[in-house]
N, C-alpha and C. Protein backbone atom coordinates (compact mmCIF):
# COMPACT_ATOMS: atom_id res chain seq x y z
N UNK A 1 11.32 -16.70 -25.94
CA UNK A 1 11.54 -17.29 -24.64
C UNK A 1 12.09 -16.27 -23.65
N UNK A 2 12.79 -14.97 -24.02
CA UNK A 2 13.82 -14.52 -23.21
C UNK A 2 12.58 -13.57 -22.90
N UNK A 3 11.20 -13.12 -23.98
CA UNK A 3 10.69 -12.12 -22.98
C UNK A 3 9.78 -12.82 -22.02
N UNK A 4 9.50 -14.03 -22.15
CA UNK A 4 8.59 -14.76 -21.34
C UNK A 4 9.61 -14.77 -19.82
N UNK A 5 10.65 -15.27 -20.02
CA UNK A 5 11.96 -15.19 -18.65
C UNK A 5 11.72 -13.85 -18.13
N UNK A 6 11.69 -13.02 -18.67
CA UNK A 6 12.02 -11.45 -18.36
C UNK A 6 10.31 -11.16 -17.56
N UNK A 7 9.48 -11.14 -17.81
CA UNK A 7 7.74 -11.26 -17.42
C UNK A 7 7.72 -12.01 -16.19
N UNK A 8 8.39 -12.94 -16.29
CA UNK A 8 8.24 -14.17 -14.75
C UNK A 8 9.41 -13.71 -13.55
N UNK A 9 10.42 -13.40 -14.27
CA UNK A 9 11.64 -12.70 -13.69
C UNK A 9 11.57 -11.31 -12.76
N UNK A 10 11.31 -10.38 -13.91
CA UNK A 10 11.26 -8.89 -13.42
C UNK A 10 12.17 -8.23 -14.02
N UNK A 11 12.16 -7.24 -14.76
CA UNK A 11 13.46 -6.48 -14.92
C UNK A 11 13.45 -5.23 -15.00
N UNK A 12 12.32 -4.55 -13.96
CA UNK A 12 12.86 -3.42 -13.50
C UNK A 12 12.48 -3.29 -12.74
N UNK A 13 12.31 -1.88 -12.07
CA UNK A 13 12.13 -1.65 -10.60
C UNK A 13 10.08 -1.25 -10.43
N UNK A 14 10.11 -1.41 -9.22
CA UNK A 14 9.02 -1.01 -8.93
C UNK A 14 8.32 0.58 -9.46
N UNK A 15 7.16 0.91 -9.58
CA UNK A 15 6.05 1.82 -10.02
C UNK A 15 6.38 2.68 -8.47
N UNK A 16 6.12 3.71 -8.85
CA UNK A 16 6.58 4.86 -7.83
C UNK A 16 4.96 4.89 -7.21
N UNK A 17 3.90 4.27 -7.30
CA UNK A 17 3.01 4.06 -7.00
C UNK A 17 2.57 2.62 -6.26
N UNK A 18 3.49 1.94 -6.17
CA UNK A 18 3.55 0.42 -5.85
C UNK A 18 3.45 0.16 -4.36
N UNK A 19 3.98 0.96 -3.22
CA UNK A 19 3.76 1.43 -1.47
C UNK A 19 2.75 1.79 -1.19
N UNK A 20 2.11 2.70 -2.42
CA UNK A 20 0.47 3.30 -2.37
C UNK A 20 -0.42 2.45 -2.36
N UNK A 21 -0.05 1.22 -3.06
CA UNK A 21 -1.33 0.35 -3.51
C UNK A 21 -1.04 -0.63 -2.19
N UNK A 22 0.45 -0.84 -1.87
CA UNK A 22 0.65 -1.81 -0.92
C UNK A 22 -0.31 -1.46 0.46
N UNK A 23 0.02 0.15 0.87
CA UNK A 23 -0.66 0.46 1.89
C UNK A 23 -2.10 0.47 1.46
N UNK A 24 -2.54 0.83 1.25
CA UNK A 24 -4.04 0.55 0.79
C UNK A 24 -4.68 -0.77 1.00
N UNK A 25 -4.03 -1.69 0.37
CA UNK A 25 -4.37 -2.98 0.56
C UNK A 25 -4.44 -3.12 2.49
N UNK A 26 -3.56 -3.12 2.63
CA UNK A 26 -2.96 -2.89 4.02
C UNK A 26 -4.52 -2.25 5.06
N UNK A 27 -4.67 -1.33 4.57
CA UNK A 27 -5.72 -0.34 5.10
C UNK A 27 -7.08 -1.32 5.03
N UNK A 28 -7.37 -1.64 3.71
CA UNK A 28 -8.44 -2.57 3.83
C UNK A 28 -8.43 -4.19 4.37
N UNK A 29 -7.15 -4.18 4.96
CA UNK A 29 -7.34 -5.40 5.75
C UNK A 29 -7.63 -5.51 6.95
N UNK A 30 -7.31 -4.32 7.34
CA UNK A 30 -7.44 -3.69 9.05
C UNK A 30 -9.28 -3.25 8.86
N UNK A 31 -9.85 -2.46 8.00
CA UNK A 31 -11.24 -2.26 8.56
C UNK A 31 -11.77 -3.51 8.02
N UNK A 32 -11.43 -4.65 6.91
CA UNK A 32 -11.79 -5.61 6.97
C UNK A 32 -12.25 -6.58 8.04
N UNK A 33 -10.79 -6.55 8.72
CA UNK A 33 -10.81 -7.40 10.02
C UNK A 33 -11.95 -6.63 11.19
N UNK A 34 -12.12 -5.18 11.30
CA UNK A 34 -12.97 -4.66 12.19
C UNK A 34 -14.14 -4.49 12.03
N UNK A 35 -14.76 -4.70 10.53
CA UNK A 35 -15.71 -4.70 10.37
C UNK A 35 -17.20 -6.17 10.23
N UNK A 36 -16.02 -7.44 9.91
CA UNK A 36 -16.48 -8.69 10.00
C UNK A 36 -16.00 -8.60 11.80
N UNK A 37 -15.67 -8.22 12.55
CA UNK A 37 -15.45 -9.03 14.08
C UNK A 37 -16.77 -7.98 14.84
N UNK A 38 -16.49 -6.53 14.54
CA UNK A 38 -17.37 -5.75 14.87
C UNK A 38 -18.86 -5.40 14.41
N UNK A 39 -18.68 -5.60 13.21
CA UNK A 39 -20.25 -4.94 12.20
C UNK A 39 -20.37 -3.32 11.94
N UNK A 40 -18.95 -3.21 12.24
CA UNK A 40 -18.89 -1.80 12.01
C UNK A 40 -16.91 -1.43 12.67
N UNK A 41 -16.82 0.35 12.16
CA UNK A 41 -15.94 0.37 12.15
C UNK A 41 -15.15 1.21 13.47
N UNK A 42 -14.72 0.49 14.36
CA UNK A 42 -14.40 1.22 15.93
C UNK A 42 -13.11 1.11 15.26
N UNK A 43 -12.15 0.13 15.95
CA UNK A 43 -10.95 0.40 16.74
C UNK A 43 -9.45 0.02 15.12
N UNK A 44 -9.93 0.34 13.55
CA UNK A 44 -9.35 0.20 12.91
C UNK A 44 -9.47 1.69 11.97
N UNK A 45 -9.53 2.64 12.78
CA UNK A 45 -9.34 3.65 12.31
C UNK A 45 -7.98 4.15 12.36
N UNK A 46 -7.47 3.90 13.87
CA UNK A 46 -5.86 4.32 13.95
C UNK A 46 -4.86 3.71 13.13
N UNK A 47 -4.77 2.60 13.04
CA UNK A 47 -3.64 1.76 12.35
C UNK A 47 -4.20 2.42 10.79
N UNK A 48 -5.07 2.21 10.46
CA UNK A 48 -5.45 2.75 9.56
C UNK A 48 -4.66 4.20 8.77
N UNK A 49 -5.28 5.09 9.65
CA UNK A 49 -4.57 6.22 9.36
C UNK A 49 -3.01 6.76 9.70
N UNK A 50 -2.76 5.95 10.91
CA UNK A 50 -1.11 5.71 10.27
C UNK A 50 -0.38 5.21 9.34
N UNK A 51 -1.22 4.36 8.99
CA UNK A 51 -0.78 3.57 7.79
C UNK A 51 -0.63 4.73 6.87
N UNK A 52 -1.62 5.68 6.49
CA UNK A 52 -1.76 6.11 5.40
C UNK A 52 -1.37 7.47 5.30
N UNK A 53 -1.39 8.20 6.77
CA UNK A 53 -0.24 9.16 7.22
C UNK A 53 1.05 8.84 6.47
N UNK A 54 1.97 8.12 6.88
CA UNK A 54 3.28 7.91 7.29
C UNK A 54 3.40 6.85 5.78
N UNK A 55 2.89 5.81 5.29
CA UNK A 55 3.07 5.09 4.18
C UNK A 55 2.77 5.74 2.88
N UNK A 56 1.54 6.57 2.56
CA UNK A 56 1.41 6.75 1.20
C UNK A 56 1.94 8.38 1.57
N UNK A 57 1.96 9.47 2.86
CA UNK A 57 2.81 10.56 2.75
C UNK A 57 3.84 10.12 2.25
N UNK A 58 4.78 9.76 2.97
CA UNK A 58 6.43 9.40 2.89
C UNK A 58 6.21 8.53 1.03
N UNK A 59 5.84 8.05 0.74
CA UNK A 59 5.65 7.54 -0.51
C UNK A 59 6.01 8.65 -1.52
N UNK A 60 4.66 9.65 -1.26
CA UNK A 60 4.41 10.87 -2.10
C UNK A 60 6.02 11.98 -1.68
N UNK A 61 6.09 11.28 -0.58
CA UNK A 61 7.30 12.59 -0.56
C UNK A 61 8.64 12.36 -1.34
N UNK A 62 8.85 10.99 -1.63
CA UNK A 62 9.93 10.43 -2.48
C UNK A 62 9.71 10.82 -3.78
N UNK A 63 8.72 10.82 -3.95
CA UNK A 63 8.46 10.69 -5.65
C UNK A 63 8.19 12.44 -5.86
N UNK A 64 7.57 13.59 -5.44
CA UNK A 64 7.74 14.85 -5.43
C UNK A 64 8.58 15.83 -4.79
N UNK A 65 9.07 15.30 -3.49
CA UNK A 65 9.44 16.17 -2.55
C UNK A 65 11.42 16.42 -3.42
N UNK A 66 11.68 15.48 -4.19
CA UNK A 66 13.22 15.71 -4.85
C UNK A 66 13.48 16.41 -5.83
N UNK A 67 14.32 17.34 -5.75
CA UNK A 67 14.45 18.19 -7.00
C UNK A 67 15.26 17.56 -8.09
């Protein structure tokens, strides 16, 4: 029972890869949205690549950039 609690619960911390997948997702919701309104991909390139600038950089920089 206690590891079934522990599975539904959580008991540890997030995958040092877990912001990566978040932004990503993230990323494909934005050319999602531009590509069903548009039929192609204009104006979801920026958010896009900030997203993935600034979210999966800064990600990668936590997890390598510490000695």
């Amino acid at each position: 029972m206690s590891m079934m609690r522990d599975t539904v619960q959580g008991s540890g911390q997030k995958k040092w890869w877990y912001q990566i997948a978040m932004m990503g997702m993230l990323c494909v919701f934005f050319v999602g949205i531009d590509v069903y309104n548009n039929g192609r991909i204009t104006w979801s390139v920026w958010p896009v690549a900030a997203v993935l600038f600034f979210g999966v950089g800064f990600t990668l920089l936590n997890k390598y950039g510490r000695e």
